[in-house]
N, C-alpha and C. Protein backbone atom coordinates (compact mmCIF):
# COMPACT_ATOMS: atom_id res chain seq x y z
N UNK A 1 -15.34 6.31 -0.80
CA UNK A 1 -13.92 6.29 -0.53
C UNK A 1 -13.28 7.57 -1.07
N UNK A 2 -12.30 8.29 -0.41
CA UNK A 2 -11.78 9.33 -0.56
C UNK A 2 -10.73 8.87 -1.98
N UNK A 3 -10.79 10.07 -2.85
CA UNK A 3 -9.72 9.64 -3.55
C UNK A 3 -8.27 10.04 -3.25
N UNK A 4 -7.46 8.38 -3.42
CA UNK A 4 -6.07 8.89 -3.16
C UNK A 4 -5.22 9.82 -4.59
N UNK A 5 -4.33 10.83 -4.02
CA UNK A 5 -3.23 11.32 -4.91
C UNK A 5 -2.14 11.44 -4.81
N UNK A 6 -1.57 11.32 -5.91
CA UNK A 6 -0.12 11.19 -6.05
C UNK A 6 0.96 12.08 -5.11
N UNK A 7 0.45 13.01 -5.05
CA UNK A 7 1.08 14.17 -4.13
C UNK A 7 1.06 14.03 -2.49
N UNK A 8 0.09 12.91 -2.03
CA UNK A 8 -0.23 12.69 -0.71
C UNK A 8 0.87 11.53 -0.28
N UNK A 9 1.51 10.94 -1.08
CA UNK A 9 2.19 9.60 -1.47
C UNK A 9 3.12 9.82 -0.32
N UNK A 10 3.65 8.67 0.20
CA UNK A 10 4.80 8.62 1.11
C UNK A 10 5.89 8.37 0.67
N UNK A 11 6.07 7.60 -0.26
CA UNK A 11 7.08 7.30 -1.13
C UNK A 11 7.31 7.58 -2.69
N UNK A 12 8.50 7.36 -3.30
CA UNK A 12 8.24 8.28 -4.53
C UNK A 12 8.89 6.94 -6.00
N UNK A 13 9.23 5.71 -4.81
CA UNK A 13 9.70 4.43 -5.44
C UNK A 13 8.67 3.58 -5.06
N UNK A 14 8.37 2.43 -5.86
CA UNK A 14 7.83 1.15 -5.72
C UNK A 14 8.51 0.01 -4.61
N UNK A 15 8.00 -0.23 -3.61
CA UNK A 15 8.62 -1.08 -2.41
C UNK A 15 9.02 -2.81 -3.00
N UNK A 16 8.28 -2.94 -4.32
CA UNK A 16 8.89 -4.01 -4.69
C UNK A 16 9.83 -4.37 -6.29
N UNK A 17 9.34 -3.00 -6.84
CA UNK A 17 10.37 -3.32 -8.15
C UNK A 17 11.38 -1.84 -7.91
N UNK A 18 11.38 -0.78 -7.51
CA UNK A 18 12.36 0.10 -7.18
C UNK A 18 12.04 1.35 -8.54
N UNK A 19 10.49 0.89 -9.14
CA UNK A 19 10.18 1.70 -10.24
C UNK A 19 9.39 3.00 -9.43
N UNK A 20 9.58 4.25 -10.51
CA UNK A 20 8.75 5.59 -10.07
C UNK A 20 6.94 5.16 -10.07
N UNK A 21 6.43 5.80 -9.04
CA UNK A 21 5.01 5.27 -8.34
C UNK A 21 3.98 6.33 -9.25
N UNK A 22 3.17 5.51 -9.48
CA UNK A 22 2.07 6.12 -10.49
C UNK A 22 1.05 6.50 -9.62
N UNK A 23 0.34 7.36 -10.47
CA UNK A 23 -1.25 7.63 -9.74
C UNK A 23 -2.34 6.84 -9.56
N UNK A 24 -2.44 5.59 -10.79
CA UNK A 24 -3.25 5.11 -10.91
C UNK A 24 -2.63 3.72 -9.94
N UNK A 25 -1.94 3.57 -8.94
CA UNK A 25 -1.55 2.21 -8.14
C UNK A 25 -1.23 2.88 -6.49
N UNK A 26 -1.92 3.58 -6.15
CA UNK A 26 -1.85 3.88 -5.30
C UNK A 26 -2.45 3.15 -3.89
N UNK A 27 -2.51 2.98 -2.90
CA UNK A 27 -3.33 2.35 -1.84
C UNK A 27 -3.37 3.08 -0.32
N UNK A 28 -4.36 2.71 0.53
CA UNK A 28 -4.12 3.25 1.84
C UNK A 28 -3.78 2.14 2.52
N UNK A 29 -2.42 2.68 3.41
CA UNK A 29 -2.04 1.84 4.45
C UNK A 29 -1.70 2.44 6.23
N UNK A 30 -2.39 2.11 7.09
CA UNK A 30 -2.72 2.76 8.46
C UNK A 30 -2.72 4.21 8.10
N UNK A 31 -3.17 4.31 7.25
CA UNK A 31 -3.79 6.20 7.04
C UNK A 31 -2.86 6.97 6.12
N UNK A 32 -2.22 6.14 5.56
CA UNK A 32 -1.23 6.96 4.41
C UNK A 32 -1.15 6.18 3.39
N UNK A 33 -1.14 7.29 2.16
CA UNK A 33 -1.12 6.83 0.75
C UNK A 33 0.70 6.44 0.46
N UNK A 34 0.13 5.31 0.09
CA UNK A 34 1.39 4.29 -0.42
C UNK A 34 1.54 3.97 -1.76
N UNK A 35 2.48 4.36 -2.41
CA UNK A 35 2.33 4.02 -3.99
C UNK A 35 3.14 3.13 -4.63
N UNK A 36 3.26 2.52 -6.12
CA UNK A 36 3.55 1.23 -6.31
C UNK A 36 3.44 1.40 -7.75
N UNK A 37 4.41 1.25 -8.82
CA UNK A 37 4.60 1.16 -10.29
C UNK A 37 3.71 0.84 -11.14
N UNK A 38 2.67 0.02 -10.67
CA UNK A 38 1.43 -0.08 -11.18
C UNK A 38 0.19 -1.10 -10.28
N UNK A 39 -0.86 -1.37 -10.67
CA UNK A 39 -1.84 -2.09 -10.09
C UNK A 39 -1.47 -3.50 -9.39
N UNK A 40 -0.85 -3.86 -10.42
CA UNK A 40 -0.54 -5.33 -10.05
C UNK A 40 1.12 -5.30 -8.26
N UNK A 41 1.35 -4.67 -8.56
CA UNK A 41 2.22 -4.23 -7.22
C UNK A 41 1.34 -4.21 -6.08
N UNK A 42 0.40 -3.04 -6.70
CA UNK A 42 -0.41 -2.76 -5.38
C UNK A 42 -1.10 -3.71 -5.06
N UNK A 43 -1.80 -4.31 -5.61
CA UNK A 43 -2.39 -5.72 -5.60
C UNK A 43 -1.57 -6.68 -4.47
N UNK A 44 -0.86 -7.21 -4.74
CA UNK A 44 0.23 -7.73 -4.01
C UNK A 44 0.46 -6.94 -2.60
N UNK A 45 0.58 -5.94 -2.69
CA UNK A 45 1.12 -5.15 -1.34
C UNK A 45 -0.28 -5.52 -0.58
N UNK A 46 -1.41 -5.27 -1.25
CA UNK A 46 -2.77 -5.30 -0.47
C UNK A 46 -3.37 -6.70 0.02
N UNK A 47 -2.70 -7.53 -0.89
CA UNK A 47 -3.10 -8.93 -0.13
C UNK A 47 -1.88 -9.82 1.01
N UNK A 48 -0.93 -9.06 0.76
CA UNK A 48 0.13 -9.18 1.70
C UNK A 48 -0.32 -8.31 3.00
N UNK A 49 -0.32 -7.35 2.77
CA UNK A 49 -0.29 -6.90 4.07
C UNK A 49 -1.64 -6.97 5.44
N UNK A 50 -3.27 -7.88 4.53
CA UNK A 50 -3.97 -8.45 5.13
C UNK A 50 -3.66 -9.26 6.08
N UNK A 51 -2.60 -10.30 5.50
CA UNK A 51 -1.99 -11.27 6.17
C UNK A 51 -1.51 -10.69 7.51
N UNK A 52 -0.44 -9.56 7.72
CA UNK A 52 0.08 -9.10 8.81
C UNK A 52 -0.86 -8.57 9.58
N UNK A 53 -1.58 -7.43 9.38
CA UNK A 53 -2.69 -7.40 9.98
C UNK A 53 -3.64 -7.85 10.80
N UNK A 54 -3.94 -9.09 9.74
CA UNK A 54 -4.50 -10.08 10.89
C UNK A 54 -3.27 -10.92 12.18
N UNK A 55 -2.74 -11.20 11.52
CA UNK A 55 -1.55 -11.61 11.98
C UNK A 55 -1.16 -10.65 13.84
N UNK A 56 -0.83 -9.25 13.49
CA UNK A 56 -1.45 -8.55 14.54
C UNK A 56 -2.15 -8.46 15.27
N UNK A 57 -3.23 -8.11 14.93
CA UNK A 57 -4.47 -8.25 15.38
C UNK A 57 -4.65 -9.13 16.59
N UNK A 58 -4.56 -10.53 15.83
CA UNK A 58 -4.73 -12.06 16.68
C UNK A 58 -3.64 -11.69 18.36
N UNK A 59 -2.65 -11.56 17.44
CA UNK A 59 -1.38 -11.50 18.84
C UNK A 59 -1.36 -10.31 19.68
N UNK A 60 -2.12 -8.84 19.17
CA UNK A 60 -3.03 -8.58 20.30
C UNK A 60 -4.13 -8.62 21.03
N UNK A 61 -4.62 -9.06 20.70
CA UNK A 61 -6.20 -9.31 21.15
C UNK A 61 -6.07 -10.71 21.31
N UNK A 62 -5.52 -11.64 22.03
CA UNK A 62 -5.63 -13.42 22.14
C UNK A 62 -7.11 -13.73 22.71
């Protein structure tokens, strides 16, 4: 896995607490680094956004 960095980041806030995005909570999402106040954010963002995904997925491909 490529490593993500802070500088590649799309955002420069946390999408769920509104805190500055660290290096070490970073994630890939459809090809861009997404960042998040710490692990446990990202965590969350990453098992959330499985859900949609599939969620997608299904309702294109029936």
């Amino acid at each position: 896995m490529t490593e993500l960095k802070l500088e590649d980041c799309i955002n420069e806030t946390c999408p769920w607490s509104g805190e500055k995005v660290r290096s070490d909570s970073l994630t890939l999402y459809r090809g861009k680094t997404v960042g998040f106040c710490n692990p446990g954010c990202r965590d969350k963002f990453e098992k959330a956004s499985k859900h949609f995904e599939f969620a997608i997925n299904a309702a294109e491909n029936p």
